[in-house]
C-alpha atoms as a PDB file:
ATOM      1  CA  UNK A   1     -38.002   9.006   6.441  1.00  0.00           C
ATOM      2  CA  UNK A   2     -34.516   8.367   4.705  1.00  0.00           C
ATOM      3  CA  UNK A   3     -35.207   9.078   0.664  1.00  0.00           C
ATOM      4  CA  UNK A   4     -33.851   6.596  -1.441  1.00  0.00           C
ATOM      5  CA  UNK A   5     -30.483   6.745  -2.653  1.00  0.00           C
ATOM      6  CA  UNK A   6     -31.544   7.860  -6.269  1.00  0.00           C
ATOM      7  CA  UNK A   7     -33.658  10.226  -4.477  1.00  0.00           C
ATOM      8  CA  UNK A   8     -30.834  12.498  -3.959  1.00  0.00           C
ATOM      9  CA  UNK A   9     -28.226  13.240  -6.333  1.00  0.00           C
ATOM     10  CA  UNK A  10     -24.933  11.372  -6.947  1.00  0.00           C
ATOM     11  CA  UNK A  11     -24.362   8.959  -4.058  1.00  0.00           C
ATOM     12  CA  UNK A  12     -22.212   6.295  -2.998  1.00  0.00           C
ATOM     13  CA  UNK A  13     -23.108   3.656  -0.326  1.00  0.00           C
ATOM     14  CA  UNK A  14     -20.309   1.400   0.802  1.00  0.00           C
ATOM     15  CA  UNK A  15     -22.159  -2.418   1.305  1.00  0.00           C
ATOM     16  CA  UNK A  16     -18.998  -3.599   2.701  1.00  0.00           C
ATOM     17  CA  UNK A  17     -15.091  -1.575   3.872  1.00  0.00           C
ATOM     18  CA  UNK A  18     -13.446  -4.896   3.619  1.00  0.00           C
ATOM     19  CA  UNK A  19     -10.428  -6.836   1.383  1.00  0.00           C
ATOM     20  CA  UNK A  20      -8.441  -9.672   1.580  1.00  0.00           C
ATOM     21  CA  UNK A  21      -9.252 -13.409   2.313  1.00  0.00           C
ATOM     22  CA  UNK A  22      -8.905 -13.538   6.428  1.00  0.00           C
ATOM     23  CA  UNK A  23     -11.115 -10.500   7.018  1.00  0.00           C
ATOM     24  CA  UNK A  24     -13.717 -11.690   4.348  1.00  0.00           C
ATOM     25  CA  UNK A  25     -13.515 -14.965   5.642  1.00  0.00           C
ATOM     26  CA  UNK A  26     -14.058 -13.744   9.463  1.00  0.00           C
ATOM     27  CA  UNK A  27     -16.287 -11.129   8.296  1.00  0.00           C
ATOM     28  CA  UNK A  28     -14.517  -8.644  10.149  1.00  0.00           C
ATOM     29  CA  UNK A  29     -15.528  -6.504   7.798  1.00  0.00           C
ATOM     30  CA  UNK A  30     -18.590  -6.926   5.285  1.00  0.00           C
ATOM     31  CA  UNK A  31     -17.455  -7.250   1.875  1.00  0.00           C
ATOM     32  CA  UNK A  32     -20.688  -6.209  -0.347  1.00  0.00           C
ATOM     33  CA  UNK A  33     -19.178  -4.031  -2.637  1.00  0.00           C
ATOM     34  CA  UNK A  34     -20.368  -0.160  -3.620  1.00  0.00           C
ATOM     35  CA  UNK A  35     -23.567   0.782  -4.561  1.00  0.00           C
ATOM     36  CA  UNK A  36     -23.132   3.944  -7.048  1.00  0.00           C
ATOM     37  CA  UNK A  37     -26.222   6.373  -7.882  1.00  0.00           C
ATOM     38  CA  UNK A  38     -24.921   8.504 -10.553  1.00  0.00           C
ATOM     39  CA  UNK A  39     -27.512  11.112 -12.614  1.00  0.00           C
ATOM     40  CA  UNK A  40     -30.325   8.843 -11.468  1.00  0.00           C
ATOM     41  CA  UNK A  41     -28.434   5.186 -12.800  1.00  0.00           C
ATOM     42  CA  UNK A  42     -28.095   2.961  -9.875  1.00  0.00           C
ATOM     43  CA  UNK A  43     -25.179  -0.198 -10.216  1.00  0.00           C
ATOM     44  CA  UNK A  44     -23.369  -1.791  -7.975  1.00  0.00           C
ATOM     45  CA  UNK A  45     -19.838  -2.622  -7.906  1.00  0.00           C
ATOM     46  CA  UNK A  46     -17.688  -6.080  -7.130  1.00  0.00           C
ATOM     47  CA  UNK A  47     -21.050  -8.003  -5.277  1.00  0.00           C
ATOM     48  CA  UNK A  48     -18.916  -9.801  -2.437  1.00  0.00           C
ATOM     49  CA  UNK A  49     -20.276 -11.809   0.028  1.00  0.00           C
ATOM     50  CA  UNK A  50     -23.156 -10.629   1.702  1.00  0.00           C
ATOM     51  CA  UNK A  51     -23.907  -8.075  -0.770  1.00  0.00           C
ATOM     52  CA  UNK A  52     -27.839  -8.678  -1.178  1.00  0.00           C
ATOM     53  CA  UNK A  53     -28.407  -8.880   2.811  1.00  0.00           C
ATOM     54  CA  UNK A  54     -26.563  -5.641   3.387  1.00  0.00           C
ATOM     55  CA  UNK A  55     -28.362  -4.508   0.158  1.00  0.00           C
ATOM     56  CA  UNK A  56     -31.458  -5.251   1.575  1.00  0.00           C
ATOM     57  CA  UNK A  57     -30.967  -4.712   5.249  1.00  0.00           C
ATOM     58  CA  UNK A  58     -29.494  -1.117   4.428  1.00  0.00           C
ATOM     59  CA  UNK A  59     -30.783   1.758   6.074  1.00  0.00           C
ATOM     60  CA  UNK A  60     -30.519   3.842   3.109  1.00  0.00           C
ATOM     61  CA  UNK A  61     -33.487   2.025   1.173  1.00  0.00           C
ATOM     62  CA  UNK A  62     -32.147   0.233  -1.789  1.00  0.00           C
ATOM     63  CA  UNK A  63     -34.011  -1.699  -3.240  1.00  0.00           C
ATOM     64  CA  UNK A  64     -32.201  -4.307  -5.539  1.00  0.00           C
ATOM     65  CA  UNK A  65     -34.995  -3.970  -8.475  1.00  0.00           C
ATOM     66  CA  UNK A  66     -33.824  -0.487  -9.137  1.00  0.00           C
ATOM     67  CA  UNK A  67     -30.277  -1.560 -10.641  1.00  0.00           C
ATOM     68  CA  UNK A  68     -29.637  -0.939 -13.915  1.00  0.00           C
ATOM     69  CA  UNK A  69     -26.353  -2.835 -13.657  1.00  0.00           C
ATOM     70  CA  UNK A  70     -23.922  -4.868 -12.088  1.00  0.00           C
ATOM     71  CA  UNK A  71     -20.091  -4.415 -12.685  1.00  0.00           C
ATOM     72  CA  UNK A  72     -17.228  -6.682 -11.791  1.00  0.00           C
ATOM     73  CA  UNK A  73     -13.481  -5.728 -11.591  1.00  0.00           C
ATOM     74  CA  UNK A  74     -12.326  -9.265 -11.709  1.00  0.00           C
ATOM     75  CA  UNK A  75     -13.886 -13.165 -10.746  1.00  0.00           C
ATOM     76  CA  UNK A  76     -11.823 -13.070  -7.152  1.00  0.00           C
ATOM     77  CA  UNK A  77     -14.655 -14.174  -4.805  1.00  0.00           C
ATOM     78  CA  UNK A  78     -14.331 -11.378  -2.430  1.00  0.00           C
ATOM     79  CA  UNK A  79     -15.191  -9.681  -5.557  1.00  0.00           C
ATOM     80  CA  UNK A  80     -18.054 -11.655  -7.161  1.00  0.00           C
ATOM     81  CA  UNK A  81     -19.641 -13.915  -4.671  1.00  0.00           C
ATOM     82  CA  UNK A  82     -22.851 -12.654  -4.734  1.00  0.00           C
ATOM     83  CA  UNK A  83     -23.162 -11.657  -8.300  1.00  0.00           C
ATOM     84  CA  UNK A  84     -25.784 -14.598  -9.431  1.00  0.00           C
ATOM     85  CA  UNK A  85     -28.065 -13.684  -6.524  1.00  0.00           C
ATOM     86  CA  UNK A  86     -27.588 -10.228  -7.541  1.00  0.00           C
ATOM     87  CA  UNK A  87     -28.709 -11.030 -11.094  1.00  0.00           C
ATOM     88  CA  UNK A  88     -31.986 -12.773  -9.807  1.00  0.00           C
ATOM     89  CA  UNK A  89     -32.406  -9.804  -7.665  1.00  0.00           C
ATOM     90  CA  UNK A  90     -32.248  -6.935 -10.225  1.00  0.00           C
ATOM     91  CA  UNK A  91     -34.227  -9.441 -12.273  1.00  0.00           C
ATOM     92  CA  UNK A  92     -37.076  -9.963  -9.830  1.00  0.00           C
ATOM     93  CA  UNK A  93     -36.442 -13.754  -9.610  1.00  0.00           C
ATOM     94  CA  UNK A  94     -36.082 -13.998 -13.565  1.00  0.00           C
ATOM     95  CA  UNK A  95     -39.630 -11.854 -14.042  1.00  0.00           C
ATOM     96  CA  UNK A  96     -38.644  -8.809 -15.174  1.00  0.00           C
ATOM     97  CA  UNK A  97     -35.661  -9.365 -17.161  1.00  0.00           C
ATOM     98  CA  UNK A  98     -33.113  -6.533 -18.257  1.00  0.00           C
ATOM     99  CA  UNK A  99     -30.232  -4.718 -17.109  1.00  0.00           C
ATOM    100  CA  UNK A 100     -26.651  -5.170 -17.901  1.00  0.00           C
ATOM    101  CA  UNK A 101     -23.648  -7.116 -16.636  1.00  0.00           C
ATOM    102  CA  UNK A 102     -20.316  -6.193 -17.493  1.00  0.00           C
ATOM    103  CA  UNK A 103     -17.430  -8.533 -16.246  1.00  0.00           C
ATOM    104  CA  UNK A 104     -13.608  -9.497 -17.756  1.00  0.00           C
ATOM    105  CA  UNK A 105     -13.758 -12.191 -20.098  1.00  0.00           C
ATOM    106  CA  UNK A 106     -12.572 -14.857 -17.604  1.00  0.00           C
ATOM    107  CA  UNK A 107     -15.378 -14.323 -15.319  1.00  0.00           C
ATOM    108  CA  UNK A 108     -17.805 -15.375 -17.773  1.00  0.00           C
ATOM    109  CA  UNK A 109     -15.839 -18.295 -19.754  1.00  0.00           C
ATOM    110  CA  UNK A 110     -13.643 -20.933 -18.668  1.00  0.00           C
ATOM    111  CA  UNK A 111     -12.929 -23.464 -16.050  1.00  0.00           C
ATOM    112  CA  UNK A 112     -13.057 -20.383 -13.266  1.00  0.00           C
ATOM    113  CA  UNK A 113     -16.185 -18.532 -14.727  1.00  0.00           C
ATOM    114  CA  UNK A 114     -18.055 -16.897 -12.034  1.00  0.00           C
ATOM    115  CA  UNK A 115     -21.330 -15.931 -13.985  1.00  0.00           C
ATOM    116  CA  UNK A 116     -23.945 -18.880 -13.830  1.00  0.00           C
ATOM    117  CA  UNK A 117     -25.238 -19.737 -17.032  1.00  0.00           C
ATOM    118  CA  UNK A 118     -28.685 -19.507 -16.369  1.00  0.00           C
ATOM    119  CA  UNK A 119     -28.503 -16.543 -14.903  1.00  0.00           C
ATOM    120  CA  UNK A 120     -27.435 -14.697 -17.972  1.00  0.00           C
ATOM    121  CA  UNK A 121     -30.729 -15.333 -19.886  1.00  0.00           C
ATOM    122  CA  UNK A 122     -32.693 -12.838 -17.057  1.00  0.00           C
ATOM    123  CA  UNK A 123     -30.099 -10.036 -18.466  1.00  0.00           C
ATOM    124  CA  UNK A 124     -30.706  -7.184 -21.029  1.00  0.00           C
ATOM    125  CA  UNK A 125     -27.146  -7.754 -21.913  1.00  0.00           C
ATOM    126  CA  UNK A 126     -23.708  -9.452 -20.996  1.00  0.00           C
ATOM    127  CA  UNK A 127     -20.900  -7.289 -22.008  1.00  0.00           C
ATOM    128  CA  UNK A 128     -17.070  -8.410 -21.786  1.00  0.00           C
ATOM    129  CA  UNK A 129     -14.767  -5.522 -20.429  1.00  0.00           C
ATOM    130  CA  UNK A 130     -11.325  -5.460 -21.486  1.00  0.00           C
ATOM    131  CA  UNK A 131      -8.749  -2.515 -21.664  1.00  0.00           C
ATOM    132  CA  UNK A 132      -9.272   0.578 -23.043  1.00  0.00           C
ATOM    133  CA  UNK A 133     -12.825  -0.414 -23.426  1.00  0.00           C
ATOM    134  CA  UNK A 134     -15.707   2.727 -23.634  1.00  0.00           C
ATOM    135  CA  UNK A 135     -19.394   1.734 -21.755  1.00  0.00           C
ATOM    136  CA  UNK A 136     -22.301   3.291 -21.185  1.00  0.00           C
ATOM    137  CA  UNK A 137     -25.232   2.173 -18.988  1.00  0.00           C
ATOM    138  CA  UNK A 138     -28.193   4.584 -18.228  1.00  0.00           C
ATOM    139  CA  UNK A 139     -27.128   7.903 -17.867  1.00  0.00           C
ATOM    140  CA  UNK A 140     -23.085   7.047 -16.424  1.00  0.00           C
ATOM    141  CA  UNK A 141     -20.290   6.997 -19.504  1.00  0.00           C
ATOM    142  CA  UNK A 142     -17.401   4.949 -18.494  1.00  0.00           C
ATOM    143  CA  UNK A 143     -14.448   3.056 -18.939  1.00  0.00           C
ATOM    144  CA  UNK A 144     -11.960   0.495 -18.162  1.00  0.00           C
ATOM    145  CA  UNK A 145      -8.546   2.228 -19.033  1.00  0.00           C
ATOM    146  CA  UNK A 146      -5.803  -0.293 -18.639  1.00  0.00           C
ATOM    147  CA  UNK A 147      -5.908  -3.552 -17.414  1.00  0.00           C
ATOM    148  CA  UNK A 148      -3.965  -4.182 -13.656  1.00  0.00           C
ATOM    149  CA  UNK A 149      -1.312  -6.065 -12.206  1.00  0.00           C
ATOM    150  CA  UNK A 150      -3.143  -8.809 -10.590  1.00  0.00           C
ATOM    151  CA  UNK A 151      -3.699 -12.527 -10.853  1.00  0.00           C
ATOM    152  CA  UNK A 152      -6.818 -12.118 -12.800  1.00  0.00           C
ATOM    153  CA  UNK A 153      -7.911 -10.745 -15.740  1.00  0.00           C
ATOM    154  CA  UNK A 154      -8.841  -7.196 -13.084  1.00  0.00           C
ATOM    155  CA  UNK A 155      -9.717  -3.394 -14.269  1.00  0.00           C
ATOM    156  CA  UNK A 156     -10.894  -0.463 -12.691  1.00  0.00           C
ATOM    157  CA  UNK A 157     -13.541   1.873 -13.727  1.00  0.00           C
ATOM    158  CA  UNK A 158     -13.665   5.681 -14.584  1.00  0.00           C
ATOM    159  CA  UNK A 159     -17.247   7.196 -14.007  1.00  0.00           C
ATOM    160  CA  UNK A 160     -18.281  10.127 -15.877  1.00  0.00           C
ATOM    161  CA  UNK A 161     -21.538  11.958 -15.450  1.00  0.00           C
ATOM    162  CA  UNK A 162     -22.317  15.931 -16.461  1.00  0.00           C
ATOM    163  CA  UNK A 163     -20.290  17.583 -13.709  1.00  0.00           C
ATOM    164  CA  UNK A 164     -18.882  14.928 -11.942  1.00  0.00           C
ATOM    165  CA  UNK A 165     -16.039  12.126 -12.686  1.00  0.00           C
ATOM    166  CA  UNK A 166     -15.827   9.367 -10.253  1.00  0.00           C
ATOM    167  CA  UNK A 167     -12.869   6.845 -10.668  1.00  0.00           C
ATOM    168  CA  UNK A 168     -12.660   3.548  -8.898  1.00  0.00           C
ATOM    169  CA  UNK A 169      -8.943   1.983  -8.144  1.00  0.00           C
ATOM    170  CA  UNK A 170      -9.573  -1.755  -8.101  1.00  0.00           C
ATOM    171  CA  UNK A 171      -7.332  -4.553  -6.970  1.00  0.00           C
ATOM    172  CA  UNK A 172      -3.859  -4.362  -8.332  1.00  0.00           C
ATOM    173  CA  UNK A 173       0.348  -3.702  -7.864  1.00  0.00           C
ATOM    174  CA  UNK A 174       0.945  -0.029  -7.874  1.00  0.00           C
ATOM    175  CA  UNK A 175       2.621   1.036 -11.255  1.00  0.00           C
ATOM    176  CA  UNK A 176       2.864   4.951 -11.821  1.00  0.00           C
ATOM    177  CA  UNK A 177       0.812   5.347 -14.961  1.00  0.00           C
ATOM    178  CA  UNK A 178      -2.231   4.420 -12.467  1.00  0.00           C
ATOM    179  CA  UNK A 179      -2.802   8.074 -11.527  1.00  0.00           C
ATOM    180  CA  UNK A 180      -3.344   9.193 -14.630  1.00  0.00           C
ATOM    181  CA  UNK A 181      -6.000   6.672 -15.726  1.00  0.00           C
ATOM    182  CA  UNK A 182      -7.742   6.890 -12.845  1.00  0.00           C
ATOM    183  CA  UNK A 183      -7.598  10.856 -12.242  1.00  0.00           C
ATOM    184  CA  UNK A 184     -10.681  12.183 -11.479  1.00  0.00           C
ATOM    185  CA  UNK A 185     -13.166  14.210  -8.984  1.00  0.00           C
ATOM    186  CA  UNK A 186     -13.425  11.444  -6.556  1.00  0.00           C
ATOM    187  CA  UNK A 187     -11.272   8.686  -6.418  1.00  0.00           C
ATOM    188  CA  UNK A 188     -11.984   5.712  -4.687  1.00  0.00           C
ATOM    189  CA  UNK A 189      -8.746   3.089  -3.462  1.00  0.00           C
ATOM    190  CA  UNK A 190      -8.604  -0.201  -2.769  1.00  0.00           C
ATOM    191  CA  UNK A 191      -6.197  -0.162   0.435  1.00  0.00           C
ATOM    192  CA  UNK A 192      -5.393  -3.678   1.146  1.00  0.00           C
ATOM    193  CA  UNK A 193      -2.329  -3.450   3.171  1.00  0.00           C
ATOM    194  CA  UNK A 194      -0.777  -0.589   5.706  1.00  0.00           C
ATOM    195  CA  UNK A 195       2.977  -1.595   4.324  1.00  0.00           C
ATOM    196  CA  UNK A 196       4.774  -2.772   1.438  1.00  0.00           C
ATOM    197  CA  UNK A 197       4.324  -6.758   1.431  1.00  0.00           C
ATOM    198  CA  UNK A 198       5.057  -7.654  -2.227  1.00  0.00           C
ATOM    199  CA  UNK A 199       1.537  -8.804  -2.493  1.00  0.00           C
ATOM    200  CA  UNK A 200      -0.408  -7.536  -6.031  1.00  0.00           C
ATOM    201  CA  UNK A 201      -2.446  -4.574  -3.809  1.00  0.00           C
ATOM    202  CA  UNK A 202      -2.024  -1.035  -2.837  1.00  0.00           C
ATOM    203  CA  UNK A 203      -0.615  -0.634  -0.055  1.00  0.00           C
ATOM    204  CA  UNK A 204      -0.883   2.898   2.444  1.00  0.00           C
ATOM    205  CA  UNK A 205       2.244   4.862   1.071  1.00  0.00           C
ATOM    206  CA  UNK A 206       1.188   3.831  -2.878  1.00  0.00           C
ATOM    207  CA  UNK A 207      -1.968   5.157  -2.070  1.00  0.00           C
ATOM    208  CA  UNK A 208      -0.691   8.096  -1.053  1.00  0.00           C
ATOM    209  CA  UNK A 209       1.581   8.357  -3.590  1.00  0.00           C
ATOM    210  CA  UNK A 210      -1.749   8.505  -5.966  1.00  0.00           C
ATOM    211  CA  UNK A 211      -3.773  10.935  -4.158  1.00  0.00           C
ATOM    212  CA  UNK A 212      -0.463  13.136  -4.678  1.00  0.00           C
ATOM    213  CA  UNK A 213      -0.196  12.954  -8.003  1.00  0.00           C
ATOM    214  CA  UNK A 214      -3.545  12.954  -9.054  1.00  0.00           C
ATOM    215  CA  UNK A 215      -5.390  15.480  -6.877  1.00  0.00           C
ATOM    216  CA  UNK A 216      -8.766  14.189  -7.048  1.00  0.00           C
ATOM    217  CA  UNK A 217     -11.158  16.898  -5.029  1.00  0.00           C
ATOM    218  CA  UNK A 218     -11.606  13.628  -2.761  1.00  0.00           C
ATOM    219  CA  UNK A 219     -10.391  10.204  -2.066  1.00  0.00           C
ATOM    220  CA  UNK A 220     -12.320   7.216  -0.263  1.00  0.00           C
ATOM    221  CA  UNK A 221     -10.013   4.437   1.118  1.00  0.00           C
ATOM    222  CA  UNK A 222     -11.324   0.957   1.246  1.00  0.00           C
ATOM    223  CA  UNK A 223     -11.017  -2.580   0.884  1.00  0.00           C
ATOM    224  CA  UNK A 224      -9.232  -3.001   4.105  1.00  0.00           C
ATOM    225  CA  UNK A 225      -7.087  -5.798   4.886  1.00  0.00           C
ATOM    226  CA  UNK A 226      -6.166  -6.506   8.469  1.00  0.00           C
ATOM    227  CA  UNK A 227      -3.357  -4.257   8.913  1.00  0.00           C
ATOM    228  CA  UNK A 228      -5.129  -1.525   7.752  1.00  0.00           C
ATOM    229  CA  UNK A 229      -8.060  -2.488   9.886  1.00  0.00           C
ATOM    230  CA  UNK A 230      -5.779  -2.855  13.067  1.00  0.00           C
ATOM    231  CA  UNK A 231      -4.404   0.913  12.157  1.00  0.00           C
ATOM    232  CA  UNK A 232      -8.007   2.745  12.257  1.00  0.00           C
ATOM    233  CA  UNK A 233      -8.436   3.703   8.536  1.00  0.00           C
ATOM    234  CA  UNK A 234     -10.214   6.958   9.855  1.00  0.00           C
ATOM    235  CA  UNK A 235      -6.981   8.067  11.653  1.00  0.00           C
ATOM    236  CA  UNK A 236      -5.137   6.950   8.840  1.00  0.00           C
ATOM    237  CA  UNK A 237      -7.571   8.708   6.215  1.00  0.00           C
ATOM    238  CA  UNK A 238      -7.380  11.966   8.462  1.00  0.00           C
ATOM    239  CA  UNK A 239      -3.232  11.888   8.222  1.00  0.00           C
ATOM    240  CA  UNK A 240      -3.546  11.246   4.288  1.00  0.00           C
ATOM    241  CA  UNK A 241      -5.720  14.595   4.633  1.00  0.00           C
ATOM    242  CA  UNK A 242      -3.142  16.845   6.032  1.00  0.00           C
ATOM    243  CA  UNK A 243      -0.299  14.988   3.919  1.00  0.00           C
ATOM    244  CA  UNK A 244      -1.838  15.866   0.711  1.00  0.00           C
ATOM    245  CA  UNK A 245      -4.291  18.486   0.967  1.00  0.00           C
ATOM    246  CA  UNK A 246      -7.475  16.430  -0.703  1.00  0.00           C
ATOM    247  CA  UNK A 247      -9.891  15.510   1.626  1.00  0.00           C
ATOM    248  CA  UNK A 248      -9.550  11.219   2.309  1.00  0.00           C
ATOM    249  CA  UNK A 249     -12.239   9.419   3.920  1.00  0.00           C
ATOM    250  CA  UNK A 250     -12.318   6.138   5.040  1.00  0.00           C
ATOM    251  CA  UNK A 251     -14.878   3.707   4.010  1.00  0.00           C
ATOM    252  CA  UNK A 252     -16.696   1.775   6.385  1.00  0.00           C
ATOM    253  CA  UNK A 253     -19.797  -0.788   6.775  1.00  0.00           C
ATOM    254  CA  UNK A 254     -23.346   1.221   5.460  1.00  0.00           C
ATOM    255  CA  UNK A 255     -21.590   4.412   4.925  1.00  0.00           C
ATOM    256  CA  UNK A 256     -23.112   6.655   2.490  1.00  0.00           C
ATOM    257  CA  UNK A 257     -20.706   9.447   0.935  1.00  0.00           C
ATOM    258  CA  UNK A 258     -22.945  12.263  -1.281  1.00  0.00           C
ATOM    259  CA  UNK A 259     -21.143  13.312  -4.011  1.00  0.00           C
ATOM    260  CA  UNK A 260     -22.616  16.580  -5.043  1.00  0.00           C
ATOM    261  CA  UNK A 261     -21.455  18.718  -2.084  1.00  0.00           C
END
């Protein structure tokens, strides 16, 4: 029988490999986010679509009632489309209310506010990320160091457990301070695009660029746009590998990556 994710050390569990509107839209790739377990605190990251059905379909047993939390990097719906279900979820329906969400302040006011109202009265606690900002939730310290280049209000997260730091590259134009906010053990890298395009995401070379100067022991590509779908991310990661010396994986639908080895 496959233990639990919580079961067994610091995990990750990728609900979904995919970015950017056509390949969300096509599902071409799912786009449910990451599931972190870190020192026994389970959260899951960006809730795209499909998030609770791969949550819940997922061969690695998790169970939506063990989150403790539920973060968003920013209110894009590839991003945040299933974070109310996800709220109900943790919640048990609204039963057993608790747990924390933490989301930029745009996703939970304003005319494009992502968070249903409702919703927030099943929760522990709402808390409003901005830059620089220090969190804690269970067990897991972290932060959002600076805010990105994007068309929303976006940040990325910085994990820190005893023995471990796990950083997470969300959505956003490259700019060179990036690798040091996000340096860490494991560093994972929204990929959207293969080549420069001008659009506000990493694109393959950028990423690179990071993995050099930061030197995380490893680096997990994903968020994969077509081009970089098209390309075979795993042949790509495996290049990235010999370029730089850090072991790169590539993300893909269901994959688990165990963090302690």
């Amino acid at each position: 029988m496959l233990k639990k994710a919580s079961e067994s050390g610091n995990r990750l569990v990728f609900l979904g490999s995919g970015g950017a509107r056509i390949v969300v839209a096509k599902q071409l790739r799912a786009s449910g986010g990451v599931w972190f377990s870190l020192a026994g605190t389970e959260f899951i990251v960006d809730p795209g679509p499909g998030a609770l059905v791969r949550m819940t379909s997922s061969r690695h047993r998790l169970d939506p009632a063990d989150l403790s939390g539920i973060l968003l990097s920013h209110r894009h719906l590839d991003h945040s489309n299933d974070v109310n279900a996800m709220v109900e979820a943790m919640t048990v329906g609204g039963t057993r209310p608790g747990g924390t969400l933490f989301a930029p302040g745009d996703a939970l006011e304003g005319e494009d506010a992502v968070v249903l109202r409702y919703v927030r009265e099943y929760l522990g606690r709402v808390v409003t990320t901005e830059a620089g900002g220090s969190y804690e939730l269970g067990k897991v310290r972290f932060t959002c160091p600076v805010r990105h280049h994007h068309r929303s209000e976006t940040y990325g997260f910085r994990f820190e457990v005893p023995g471990l730091t796990v950083s997470l590259v969300a959505d956003t134009a490259y700019f060179p301070e990036l690798a040091e906010h996000y340096r860490a053990d494991v560093m994972i890298l929204n990929v959207v695009r293969l080549e420069p395009s001008g659009l506000d995401h990493l694109h393959l070379p950028e990423a690179r660029d990071l993995i050099l100067a930061a030197k995380p022991r490893m680096a997990i590509l994903t968020h994969f746009g077509m081009t970089m779908i098209r390309a075979r991310p795993w042949e790509l990661a495996r290049r990235l590998s010999d370029e730089t010396g850090v072991t790169v994986l590539a993300a893909s639908d269901g994959r688990m990556v165990e963090l302690d080895r």
